[in-house]
N, C-alpha and C. Protein backbone atom coordinates (compact mmCIF):
# COMPACT_ATOMS: atom_id res chain seq x y z
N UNK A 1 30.88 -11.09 54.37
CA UNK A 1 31.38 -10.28 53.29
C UNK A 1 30.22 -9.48 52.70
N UNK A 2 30.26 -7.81 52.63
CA UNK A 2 29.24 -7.40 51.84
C UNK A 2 29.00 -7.89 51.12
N UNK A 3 27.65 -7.22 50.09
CA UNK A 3 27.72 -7.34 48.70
C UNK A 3 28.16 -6.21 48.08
N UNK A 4 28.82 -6.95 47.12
CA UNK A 4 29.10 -5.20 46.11
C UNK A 4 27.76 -4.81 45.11
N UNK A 5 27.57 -3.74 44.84
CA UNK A 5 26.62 -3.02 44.78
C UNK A 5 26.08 -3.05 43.45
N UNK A 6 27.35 -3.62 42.76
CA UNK A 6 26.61 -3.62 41.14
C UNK A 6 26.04 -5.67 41.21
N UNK A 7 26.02 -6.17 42.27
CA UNK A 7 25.36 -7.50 41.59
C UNK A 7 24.43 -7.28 42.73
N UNK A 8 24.31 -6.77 43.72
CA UNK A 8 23.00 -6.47 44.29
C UNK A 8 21.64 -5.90 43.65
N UNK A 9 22.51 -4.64 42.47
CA UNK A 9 21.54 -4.16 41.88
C UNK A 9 21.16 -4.83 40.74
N UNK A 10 22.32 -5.69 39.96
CA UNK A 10 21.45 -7.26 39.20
C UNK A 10 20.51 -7.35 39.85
N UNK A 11 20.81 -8.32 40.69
CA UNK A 11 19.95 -9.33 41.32
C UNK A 11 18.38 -8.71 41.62
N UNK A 12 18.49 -7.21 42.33
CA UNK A 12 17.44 -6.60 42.79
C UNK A 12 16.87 -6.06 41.36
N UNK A 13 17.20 -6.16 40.35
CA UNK A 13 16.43 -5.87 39.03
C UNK A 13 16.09 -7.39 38.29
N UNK A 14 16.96 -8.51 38.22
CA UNK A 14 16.01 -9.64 37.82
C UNK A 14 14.61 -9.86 38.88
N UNK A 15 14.75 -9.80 40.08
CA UNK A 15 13.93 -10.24 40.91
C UNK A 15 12.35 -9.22 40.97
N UNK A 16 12.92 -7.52 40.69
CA UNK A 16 11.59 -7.11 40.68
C UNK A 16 11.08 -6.65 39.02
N UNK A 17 12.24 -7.36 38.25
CA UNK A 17 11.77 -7.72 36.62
C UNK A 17 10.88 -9.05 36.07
N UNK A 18 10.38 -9.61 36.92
CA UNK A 18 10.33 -11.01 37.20
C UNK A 18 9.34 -11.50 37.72
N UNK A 19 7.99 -11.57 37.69
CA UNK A 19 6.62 -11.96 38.70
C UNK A 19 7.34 -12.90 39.41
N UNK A 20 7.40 -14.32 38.87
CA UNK A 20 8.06 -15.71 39.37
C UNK A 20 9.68 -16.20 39.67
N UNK A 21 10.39 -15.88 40.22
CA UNK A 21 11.69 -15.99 39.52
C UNK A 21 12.38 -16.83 40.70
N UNK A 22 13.03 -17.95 40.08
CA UNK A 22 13.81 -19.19 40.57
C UNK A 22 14.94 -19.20 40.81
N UNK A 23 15.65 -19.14 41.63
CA UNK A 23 17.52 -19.16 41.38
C UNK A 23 17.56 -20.34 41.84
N UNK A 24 18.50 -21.61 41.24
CA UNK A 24 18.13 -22.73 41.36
C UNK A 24 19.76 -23.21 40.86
N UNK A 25 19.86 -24.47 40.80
CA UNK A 25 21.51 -25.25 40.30
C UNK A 25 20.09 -25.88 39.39
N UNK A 26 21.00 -25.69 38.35
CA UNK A 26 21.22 -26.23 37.15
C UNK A 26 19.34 -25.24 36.25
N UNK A 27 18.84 -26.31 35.59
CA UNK A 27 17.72 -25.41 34.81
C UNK A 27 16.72 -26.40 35.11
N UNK A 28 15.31 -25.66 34.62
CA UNK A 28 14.44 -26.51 34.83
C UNK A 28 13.84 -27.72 34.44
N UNK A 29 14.53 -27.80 33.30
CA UNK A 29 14.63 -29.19 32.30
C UNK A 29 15.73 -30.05 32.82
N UNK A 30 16.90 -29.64 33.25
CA UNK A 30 17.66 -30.76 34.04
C UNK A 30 17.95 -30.23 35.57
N UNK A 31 17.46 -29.88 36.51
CA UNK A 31 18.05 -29.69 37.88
C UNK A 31 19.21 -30.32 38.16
N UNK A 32 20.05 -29.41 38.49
CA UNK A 32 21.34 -30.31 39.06
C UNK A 32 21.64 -30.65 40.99
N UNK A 33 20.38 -30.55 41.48
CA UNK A 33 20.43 -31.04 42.79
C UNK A 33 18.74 -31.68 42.74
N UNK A 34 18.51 -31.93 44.30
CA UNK A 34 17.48 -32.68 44.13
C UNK A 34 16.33 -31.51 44.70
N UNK A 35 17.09 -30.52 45.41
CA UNK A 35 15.95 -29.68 46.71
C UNK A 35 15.71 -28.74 45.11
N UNK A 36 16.27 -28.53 44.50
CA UNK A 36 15.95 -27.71 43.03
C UNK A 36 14.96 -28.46 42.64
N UNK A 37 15.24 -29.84 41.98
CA UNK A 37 14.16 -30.19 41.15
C UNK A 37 12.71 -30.48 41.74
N UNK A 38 12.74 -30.53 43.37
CA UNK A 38 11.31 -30.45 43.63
C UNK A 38 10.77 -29.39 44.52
N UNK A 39 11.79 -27.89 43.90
CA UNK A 39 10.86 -26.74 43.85
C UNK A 39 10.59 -26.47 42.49
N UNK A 40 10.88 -27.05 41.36
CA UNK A 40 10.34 -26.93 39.88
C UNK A 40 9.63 -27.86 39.71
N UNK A 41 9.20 -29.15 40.33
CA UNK A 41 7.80 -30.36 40.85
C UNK A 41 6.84 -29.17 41.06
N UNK A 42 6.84 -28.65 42.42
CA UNK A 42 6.09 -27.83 43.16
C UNK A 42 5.47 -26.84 42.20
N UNK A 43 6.45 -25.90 41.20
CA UNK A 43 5.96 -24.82 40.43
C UNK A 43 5.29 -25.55 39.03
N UNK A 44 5.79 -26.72 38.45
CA UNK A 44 5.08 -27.21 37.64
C UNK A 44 3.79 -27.63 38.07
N UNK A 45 3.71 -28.09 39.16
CA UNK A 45 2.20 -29.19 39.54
C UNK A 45 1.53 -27.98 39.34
N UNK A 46 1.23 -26.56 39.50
CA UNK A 46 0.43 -25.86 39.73
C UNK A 46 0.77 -25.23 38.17
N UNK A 47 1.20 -25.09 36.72
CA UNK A 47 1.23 -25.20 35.46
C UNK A 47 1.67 -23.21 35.66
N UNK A 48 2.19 -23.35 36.75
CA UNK A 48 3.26 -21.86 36.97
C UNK A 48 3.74 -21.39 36.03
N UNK A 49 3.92 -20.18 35.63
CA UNK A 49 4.97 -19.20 34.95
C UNK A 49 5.79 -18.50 35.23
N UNK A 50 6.75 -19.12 35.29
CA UNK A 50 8.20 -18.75 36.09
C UNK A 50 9.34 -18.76 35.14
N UNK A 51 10.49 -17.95 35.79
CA UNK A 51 11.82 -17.62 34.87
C UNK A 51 13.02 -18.35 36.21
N UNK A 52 13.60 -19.14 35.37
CA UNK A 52 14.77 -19.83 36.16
C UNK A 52 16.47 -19.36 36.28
N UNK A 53 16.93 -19.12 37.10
CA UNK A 53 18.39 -18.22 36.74
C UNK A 53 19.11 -19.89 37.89
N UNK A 54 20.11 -20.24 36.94
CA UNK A 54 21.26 -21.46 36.82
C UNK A 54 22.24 -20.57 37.81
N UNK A 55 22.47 -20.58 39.15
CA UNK A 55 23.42 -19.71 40.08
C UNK A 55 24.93 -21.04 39.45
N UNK A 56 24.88 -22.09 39.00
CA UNK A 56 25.93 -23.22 38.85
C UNK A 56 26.66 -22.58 37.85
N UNK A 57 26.10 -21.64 36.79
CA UNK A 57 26.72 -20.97 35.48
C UNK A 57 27.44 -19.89 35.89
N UNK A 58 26.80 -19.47 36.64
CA UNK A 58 27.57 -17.89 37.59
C UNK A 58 27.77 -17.58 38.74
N UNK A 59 29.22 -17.93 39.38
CA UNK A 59 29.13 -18.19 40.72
C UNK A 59 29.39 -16.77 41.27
N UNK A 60 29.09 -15.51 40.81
CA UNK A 60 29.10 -14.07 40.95
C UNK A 60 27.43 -14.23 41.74
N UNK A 61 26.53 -14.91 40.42
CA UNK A 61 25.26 -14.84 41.16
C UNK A 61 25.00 -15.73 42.56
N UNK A 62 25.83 -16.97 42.18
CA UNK A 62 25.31 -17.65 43.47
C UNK A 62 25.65 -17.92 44.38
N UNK A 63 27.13 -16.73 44.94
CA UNK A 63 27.26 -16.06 46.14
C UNK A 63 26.34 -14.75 46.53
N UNK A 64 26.32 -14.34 45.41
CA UNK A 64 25.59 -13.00 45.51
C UNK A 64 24.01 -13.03 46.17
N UNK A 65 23.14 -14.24 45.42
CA UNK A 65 21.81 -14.22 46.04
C UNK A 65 21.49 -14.85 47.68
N UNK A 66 22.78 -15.12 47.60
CA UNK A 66 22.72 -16.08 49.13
C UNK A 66 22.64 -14.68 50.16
N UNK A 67 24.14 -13.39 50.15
CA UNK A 67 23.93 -12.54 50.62
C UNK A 67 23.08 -11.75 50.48
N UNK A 68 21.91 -11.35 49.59
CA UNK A 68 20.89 -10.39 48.99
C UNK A 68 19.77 -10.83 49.57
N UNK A 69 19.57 -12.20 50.01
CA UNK A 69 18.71 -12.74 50.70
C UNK A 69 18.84 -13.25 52.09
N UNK A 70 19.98 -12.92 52.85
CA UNK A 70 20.50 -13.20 53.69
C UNK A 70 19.63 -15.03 53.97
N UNK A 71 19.83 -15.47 53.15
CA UNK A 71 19.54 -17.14 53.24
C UNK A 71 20.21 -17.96 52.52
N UNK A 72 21.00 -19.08 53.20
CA UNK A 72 22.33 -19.41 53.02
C UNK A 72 22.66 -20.39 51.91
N UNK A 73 21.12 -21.05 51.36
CA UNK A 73 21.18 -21.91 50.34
C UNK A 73 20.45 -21.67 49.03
N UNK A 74 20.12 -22.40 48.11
CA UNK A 74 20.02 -22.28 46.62
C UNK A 74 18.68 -23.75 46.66
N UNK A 75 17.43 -23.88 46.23
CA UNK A 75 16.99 -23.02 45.36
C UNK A 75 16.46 -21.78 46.50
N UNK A 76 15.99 -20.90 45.61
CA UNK A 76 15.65 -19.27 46.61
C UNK A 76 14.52 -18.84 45.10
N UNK A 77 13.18 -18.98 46.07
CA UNK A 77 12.03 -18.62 45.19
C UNK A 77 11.66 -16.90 45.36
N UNK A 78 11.20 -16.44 44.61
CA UNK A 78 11.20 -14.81 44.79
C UNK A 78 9.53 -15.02 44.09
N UNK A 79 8.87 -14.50 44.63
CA UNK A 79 7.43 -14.27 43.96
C UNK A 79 6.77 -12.47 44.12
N UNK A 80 6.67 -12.04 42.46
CA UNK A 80 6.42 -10.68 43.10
C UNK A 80 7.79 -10.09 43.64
N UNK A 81 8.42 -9.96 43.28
CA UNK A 81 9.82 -8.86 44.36
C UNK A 81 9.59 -9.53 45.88
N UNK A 82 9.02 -10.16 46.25
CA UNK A 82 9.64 -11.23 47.59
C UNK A 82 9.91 -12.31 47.77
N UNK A 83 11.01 -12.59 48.60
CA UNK A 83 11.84 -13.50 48.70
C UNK A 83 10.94 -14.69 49.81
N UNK A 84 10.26 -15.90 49.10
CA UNK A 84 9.61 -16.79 49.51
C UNK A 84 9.71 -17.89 50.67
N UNK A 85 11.00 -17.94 49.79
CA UNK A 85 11.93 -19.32 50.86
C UNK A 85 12.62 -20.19 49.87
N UNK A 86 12.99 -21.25 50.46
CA UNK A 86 13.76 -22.30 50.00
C UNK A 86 13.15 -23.86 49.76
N UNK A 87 13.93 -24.74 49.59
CA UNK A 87 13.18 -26.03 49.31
C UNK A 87 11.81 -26.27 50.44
N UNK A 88 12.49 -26.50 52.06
CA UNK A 88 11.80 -26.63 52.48
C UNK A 88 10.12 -25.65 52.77
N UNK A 89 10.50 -24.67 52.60
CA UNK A 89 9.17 -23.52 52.67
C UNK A 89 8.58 -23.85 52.10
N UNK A 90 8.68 -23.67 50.15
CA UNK A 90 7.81 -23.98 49.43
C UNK A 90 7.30 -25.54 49.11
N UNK A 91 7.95 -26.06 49.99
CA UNK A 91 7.23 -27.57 50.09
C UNK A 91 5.93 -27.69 50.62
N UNK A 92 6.49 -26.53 52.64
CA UNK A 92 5.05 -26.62 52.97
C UNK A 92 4.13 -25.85 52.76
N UNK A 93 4.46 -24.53 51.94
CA UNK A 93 3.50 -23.87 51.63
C UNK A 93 2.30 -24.78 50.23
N UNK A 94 3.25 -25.52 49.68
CA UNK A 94 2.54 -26.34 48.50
C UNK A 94 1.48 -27.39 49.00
N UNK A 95 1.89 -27.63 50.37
CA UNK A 95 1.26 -28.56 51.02
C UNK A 95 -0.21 -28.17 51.49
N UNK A 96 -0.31 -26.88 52.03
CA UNK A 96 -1.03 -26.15 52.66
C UNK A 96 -1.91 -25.50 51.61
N UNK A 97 -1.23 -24.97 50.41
CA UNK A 97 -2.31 -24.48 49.39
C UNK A 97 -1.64 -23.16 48.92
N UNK A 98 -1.02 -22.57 50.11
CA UNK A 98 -0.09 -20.80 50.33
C UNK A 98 0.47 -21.08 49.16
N UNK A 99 1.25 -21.81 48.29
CA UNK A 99 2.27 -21.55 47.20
C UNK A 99 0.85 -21.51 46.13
N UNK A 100 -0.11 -22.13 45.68
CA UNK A 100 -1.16 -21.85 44.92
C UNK A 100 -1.70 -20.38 44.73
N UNK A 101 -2.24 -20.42 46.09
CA UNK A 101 -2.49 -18.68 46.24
C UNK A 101 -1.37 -17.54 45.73
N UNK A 102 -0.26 -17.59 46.20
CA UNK A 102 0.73 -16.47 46.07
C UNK A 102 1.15 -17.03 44.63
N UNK A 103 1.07 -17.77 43.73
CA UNK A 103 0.97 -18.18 42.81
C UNK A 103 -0.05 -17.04 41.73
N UNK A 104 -1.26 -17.27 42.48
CA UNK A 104 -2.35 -16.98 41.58
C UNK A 104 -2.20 -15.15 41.79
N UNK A 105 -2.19 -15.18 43.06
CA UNK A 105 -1.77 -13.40 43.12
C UNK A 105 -0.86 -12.67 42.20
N UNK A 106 0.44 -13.66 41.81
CA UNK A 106 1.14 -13.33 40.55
C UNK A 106 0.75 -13.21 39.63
N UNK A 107 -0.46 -13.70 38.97
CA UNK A 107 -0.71 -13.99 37.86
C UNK A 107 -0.18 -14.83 37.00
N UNK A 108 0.38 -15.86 37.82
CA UNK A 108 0.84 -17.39 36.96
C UNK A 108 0.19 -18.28 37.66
């Protein structure tokens, strides 16, 4: 199913409004899955500055970012206007040091 064009252009304006930006279930004070709460582990351990968008509050958004990113699950890290990856990516990039760096390139 396309996307329609006015939540593409949301989405494509939180994301390049946004150095850090999280689309995630639930928030960062309560995650409502588990692959969420330890990509907000991952962005906390490194004392990150990031903005979190709840796709569980708006299911406009959290069909929408799945197609905008052509990647099929939730959380979906965006650093800088690019689309990072998902639980597993930023696990191993955290592992490796890459989520630190592209971190610090943000300026968080």
């Amino acid at each position: 199913m396309p996307l329609e064009a006015a939540i593409r252009d949301r989405i494509q304006q939180l994301v390049d409004g946004t150095p850090v930006l999280l689309f995630m279930k639930g928030t960062r004070s309560q995650p409502q899955c588990g692959f969420s709460a330890q990509v907000v582990g991952a962005l906390e351990s490194h004392g990150a500055e990031y903005q979190t968008l709840d796709v569980l509050a708006d299911p406009e958004l959290r069909e929408g970012i799945k197609a905008f990113s052509e990647w099929p699950t939730v959380p979906q890290l965006y650093i800088q206007g690019e689309f990072i990856g998902g639980c597993d990516i930023i696990t191993e990039m955290d592992a490796s040091g890459e989520l630190r760096h592209a971190l610090e390139r943000a300026g968080s």
